[in-house]
Protein backbone atom coordinates (compact mmCIF):
# COMPACT_ATOMS: atom_id res chain seq x y z
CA UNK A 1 34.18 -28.89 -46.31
CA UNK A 2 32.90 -30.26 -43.22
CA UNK A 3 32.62 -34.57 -43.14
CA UNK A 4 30.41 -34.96 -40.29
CA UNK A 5 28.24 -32.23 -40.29
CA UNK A 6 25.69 -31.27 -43.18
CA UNK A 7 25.54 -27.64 -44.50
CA UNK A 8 22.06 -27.22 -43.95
CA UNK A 9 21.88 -29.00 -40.47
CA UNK A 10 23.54 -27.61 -37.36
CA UNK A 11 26.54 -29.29 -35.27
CA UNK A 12 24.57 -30.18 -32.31
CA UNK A 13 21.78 -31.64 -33.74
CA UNK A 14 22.37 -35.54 -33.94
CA UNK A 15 21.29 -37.53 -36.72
CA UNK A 16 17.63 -38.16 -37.32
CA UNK A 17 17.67 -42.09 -38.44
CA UNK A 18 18.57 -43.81 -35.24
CA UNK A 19 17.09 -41.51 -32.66
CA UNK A 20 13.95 -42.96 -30.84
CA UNK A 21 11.05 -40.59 -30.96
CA UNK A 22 10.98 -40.03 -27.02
CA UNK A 23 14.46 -37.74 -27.41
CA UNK A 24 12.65 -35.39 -29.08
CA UNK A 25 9.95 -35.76 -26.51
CA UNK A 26 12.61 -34.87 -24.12
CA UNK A 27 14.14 -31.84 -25.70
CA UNK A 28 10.33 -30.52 -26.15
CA UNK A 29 9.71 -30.75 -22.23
CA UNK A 30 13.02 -29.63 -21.43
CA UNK A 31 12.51 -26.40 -23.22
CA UNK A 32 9.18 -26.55 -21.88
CA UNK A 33 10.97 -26.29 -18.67
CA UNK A 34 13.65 -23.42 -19.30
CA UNK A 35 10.60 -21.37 -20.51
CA UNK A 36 8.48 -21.64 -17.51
CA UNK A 37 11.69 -21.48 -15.33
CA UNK A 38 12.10 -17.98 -17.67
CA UNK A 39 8.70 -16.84 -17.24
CA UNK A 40 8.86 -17.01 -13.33
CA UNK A 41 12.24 -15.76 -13.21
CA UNK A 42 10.96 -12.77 -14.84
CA UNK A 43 7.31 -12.34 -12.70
CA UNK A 44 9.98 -12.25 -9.69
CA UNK A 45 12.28 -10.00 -11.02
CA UNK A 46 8.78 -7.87 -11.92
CA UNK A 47 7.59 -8.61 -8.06
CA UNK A 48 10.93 -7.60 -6.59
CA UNK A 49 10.99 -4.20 -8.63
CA UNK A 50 6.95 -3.32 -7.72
CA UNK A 51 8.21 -3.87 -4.18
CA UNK A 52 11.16 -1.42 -3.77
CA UNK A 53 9.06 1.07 -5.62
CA UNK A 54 6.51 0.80 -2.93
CA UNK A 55 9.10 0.81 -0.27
CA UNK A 56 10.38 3.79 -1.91
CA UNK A 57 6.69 5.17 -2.01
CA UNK A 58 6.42 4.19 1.45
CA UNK A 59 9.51 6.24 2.62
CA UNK A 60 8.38 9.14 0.80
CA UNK A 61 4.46 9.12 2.03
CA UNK A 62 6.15 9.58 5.36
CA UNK A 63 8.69 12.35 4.24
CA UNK A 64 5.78 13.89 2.99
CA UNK A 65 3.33 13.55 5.54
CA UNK A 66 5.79 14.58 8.13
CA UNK A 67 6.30 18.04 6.21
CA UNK A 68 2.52 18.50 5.96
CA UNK A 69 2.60 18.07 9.77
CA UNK A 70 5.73 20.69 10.30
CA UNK A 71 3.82 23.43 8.03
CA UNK A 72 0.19 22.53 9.47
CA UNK A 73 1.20 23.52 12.32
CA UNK A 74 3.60 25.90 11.64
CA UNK A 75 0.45 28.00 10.25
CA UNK A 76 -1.47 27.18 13.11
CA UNK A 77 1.13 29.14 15.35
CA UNK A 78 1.70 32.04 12.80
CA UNK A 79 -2.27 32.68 12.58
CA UNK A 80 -2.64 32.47 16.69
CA UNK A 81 0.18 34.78 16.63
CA UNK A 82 -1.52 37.59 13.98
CA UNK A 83 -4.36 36.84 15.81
CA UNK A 84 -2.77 37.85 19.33
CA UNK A 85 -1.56 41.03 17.61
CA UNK A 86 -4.70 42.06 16.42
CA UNK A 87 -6.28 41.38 19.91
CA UNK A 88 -3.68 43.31 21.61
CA UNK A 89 -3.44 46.41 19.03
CA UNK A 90 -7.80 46.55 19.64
CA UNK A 91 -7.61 45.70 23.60
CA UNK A 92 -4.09 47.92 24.15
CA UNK A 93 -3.24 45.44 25.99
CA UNK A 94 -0.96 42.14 25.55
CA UNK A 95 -2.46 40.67 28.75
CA UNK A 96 -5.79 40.88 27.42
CA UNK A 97 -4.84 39.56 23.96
CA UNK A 98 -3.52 36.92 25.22
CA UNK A 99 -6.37 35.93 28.01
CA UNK A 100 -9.20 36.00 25.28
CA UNK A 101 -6.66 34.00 22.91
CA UNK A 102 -7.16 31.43 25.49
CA UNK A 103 -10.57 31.72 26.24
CA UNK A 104 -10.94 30.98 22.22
CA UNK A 105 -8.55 27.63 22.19
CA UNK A 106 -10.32 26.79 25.00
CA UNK A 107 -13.97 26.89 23.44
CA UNK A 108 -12.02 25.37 20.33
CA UNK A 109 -10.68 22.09 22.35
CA UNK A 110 -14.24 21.57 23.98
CA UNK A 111 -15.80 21.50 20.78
CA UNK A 112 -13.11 18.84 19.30
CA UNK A 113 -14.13 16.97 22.67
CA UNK A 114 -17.68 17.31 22.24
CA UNK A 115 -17.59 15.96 19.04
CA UNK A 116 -15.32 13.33 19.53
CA UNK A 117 -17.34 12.30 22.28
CA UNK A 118 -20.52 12.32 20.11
CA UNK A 119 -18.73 10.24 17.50
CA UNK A 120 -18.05 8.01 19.98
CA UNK A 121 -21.67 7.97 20.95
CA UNK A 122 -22.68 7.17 17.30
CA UNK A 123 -20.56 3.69 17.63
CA UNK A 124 -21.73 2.37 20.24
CA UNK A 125 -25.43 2.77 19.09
CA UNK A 126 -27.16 -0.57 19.12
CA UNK A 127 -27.91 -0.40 15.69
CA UNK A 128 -24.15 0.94 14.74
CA UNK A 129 -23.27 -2.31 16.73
CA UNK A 130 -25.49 -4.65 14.72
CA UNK A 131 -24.06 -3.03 11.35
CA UNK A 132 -20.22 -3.44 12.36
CA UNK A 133 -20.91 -6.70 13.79
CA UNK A 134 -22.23 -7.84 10.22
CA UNK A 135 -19.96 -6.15 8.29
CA UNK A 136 -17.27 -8.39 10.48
CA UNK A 137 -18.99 -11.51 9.78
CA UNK A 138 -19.40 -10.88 6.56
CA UNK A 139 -15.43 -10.12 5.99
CA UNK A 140 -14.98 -13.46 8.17
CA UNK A 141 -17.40 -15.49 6.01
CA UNK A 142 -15.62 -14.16 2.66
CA UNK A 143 -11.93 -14.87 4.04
CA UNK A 144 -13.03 -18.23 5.14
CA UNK A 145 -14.71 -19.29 1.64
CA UNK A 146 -11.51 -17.64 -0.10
CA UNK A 147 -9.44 -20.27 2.02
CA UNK A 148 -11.85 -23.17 1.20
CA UNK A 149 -11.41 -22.48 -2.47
CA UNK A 150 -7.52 -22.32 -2.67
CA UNK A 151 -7.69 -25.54 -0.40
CA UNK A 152 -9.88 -27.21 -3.18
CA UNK A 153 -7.51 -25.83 -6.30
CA UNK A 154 -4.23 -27.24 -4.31
């Protein structure tokens, strides 16, 4: 049918008796090439993907943490409020209810003071000091090897 072209051998192939042996040297490296050029293509298409989910998991951490937030305390003032009523339906009086319903979030924000005060106590124990301190060098003595080593791959 065809003159120039075989039937078993494609178009675009050119003939095998007068090409050197470094063409198909070339076409082996170039494909070599397209490959890699392939692979990475698709690692970044992969890498951008895994980042807009996490922006998207970002965005809805922080939807959901802020609704956490709105019902915590949205429970917090619906059980002070039952609890004024019951003070004021035993005392008779709102006045009352409400001065003891003080006196309790009072005694409830020393303690979170006390406590976070004692915490803060705990850290700045000599020995709490010695342990951080460590734990810092230790971080600093790990990131600094992990540089030396990419330094010595490159």
């Amino acid at each position: 049918m065809h003159d120039s072209v075989h039937d078993n051998e494609p178009a675009d192939r050119p003939e095998s008796s007068g090409e050197p042996a470094s063409s198909n040297l070339l076409d082996d490296i170039s494909r070599l090439a397209r490959g890699v050029r392939s692979l990475f293509g698709a690692q970044l298409t992969l890498l951008a993907a895994e980042l807009g989910l996490a922006r998207s998991a970002v965005s809805w951490l922080l939807a959901a943490g802020l609704g956490a937030t709105v019902a915590g305390v949205g429970l917090g003032l619906t059980l002070l409020g039952l609890i004024g009523l019951v003070l004021a339906k035993w005392f008779d009086s709102w006045i009352w209810a409400f001065a003891v319903l003080a006196v309790l979030e009072v005694l409830a924000l020393f303690g979170a003071i006390v406590l976070f005060r004692r915490c803060m106590h705990w850290m700045s124990l000599p020995a709490t000091r010695q342990e951080w301190r460590a734990i810092m060098q230790d971080t600093l003595q790990r990131a600094e090897q992990d540089i030396d080593a990419d330094k010595g791959e490159v």
